[in-house]
N, C-alpha and C. Protein backbone atom coordinates (compact mmCIF):
# COMPACT_ATOMS: atom_id res chain seq x y z
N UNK A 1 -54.68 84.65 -12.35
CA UNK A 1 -53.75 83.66 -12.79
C UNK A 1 -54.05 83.32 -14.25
N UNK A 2 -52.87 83.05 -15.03
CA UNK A 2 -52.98 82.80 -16.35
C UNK A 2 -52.42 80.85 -16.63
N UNK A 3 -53.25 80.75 -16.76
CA UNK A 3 -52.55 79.05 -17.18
C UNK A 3 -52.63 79.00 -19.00
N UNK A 4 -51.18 78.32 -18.79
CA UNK A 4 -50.85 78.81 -20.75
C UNK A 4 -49.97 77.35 -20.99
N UNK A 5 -50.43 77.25 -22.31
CA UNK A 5 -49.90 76.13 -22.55
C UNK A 5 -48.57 76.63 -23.35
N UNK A 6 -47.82 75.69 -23.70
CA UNK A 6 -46.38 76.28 -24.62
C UNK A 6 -45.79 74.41 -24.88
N UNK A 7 -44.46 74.56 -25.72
CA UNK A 7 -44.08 73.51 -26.45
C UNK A 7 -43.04 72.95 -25.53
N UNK A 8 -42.42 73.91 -24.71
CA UNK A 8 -41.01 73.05 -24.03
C UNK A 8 -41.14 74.56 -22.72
N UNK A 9 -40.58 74.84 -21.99
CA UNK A 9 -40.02 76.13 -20.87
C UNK A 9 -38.53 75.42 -20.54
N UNK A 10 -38.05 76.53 -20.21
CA UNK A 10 -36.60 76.41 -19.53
C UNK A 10 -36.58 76.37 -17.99
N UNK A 11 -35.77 76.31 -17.73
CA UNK A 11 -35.54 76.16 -16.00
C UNK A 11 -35.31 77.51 -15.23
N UNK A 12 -35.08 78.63 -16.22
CA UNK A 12 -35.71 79.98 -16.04
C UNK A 12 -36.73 80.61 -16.22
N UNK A 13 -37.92 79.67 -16.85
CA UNK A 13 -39.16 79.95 -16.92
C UNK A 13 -39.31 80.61 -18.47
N UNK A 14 -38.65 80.67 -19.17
CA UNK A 14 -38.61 81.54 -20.33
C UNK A 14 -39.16 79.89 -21.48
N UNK A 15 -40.52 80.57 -21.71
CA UNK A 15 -41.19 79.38 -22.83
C UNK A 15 -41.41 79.38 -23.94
N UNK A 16 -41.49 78.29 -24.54
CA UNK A 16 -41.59 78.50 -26.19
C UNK A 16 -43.33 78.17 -26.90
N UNK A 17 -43.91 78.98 -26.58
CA UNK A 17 -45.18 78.73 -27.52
C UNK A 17 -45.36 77.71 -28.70
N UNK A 18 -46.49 77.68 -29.37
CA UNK A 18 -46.99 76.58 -29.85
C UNK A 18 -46.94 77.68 -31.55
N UNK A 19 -46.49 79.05 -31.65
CA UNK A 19 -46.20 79.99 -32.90
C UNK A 19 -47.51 81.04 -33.19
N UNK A 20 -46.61 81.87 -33.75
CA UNK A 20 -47.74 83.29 -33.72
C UNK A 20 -47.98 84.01 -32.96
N UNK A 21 -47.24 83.91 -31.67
CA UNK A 21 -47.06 84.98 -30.68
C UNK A 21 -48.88 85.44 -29.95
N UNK A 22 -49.27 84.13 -29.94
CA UNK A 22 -50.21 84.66 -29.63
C UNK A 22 -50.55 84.58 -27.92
N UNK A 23 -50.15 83.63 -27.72
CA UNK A 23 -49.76 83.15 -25.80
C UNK A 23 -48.89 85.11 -25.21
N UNK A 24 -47.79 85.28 -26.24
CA UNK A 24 -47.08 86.27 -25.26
C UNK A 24 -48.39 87.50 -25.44
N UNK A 25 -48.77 87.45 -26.24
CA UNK A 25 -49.53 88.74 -26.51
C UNK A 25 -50.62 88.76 -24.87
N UNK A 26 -51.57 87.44 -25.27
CA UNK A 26 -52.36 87.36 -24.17
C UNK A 26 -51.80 87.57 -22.94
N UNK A 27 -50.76 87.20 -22.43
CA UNK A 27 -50.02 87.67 -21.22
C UNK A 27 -49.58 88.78 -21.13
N UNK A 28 -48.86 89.75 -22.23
CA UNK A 28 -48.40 91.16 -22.01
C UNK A 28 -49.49 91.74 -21.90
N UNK A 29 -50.85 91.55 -22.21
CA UNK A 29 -52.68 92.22 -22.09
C UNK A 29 -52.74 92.04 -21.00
N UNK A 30 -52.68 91.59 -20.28
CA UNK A 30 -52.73 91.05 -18.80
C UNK A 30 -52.19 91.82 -17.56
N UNK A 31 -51.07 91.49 -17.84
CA UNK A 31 -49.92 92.32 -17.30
C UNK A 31 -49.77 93.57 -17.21
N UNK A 32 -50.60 94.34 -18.93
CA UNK A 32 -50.66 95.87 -18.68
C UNK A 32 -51.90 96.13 -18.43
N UNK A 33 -52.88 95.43 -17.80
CA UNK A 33 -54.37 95.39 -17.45
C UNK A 33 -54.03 95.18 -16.08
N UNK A 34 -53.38 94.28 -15.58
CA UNK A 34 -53.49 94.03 -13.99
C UNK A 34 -52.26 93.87 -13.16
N UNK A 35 -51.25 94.55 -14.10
CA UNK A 35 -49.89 94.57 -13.10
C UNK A 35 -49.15 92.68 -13.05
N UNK A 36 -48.94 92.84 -12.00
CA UNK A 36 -48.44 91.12 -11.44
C UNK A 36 -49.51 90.52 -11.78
N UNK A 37 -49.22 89.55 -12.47
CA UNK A 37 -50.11 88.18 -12.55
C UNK A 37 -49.79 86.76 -12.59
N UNK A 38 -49.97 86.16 -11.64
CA UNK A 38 -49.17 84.35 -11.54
C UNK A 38 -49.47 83.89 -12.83
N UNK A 39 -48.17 83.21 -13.72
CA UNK A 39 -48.02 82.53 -15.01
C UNK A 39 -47.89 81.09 -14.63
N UNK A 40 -49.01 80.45 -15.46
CA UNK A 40 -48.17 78.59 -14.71
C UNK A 40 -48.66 78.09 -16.29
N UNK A 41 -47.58 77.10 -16.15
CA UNK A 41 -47.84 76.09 -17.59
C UNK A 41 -48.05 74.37 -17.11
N UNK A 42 -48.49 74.06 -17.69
CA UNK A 42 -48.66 72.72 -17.27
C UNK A 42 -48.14 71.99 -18.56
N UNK A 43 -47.06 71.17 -18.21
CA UNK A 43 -46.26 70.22 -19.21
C UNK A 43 -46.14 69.27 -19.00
N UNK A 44 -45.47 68.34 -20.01
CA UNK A 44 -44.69 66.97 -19.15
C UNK A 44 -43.40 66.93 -18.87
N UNK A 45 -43.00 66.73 -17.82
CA UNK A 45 -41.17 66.68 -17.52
C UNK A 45 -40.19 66.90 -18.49
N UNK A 46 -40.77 65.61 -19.54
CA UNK A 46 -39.37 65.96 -20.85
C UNK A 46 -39.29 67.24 -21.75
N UNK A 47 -40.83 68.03 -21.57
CA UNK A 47 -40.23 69.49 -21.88
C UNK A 47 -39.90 70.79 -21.11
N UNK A 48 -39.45 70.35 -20.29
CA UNK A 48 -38.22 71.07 -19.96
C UNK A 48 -36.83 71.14 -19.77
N UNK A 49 -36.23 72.07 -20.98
CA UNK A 49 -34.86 72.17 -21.41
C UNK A 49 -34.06 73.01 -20.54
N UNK A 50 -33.00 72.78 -20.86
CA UNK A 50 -31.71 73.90 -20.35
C UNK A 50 -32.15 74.82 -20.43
N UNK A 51 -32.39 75.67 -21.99
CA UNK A 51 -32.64 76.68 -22.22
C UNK A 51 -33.35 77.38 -23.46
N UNK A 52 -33.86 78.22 -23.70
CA UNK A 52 -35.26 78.62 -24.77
C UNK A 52 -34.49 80.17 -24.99
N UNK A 53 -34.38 80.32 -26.25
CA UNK A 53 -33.69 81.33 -26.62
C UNK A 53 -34.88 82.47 -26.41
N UNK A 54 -34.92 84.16 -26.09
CA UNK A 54 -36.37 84.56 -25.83
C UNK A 54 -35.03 86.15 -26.12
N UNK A 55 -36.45 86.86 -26.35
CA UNK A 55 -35.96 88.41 -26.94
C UNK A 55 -36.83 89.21 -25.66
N UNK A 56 -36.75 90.41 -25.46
CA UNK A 56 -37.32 91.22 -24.44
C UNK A 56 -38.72 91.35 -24.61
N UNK A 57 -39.53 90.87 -25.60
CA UNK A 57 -41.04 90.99 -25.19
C UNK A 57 -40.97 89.53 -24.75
N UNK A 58 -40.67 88.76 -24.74
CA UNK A 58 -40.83 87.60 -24.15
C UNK A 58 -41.55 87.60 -22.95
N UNK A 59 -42.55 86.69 -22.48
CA UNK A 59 -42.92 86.44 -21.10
C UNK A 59 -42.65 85.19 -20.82
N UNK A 60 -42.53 85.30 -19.74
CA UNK A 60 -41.75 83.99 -18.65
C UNK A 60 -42.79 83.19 -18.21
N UNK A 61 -43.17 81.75 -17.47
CA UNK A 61 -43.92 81.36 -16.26
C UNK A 61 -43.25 81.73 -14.69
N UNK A 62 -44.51 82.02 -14.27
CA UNK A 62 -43.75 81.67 -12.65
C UNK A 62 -44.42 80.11 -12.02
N UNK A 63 -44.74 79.06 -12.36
CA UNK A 63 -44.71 78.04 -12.23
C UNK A 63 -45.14 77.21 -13.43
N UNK A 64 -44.07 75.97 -13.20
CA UNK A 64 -44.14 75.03 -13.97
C UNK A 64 -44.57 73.56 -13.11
N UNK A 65 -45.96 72.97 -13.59
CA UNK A 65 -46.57 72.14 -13.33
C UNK A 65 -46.48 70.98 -14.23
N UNK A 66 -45.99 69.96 -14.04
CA UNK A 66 -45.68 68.82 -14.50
C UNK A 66 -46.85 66.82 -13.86
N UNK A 67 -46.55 66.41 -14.56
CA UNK A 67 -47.41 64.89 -13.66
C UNK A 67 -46.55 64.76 -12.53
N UNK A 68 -45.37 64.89 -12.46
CA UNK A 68 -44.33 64.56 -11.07
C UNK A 68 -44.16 65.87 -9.80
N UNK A 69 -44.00 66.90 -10.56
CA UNK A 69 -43.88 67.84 -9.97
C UNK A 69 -44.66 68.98 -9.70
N UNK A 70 -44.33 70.05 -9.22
CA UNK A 70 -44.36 71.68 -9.28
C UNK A 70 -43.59 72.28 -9.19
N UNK A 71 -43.03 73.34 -9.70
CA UNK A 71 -41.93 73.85 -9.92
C UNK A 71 -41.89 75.41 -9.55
N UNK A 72 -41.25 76.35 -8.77
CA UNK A 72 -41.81 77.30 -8.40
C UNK A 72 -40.95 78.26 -8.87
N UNK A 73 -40.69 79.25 -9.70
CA UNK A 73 -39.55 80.02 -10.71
C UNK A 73 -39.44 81.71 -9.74
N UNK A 74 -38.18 81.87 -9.54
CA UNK A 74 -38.11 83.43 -8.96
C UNK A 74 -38.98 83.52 -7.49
């Protein structure tokens, strides 16, 4: 499991880092090291938006962890 921080995620899981691409990098290393790997971010409620504009290297979360919630994506 990768726990990653980022600035806002969408409600499709598609997140916006903190700049420099350095979060997607560490996760695409991952991913081509160990296949599937659970993505979770831990935020606060108000950042999460509609939507986070993202290009095809982009990586997604598969959960979003909040003070109120958990959120479980796909």
């Amino acid at each position: 499991m990768i726990i990653t921080g980022c600035v806002a995620v969408d409600k499709e899981g598609w997140r916006l880092g903190k700049g420099g691409g350095y979060g997607v990098r560490e996760i695409a290393t991952f991913l081509k090291q160990f296949g599937k790997i659970t993505v979770v971010t831990t935020i606060h409620d108000l950042q999460i938006v509609e939507e986070i504009p993202h290009q095809e290297f982009d990586t997604h979360v598969d959960y979003i962890v909040t003070p109120s919630k958990i959120i479980k994506l796909k």
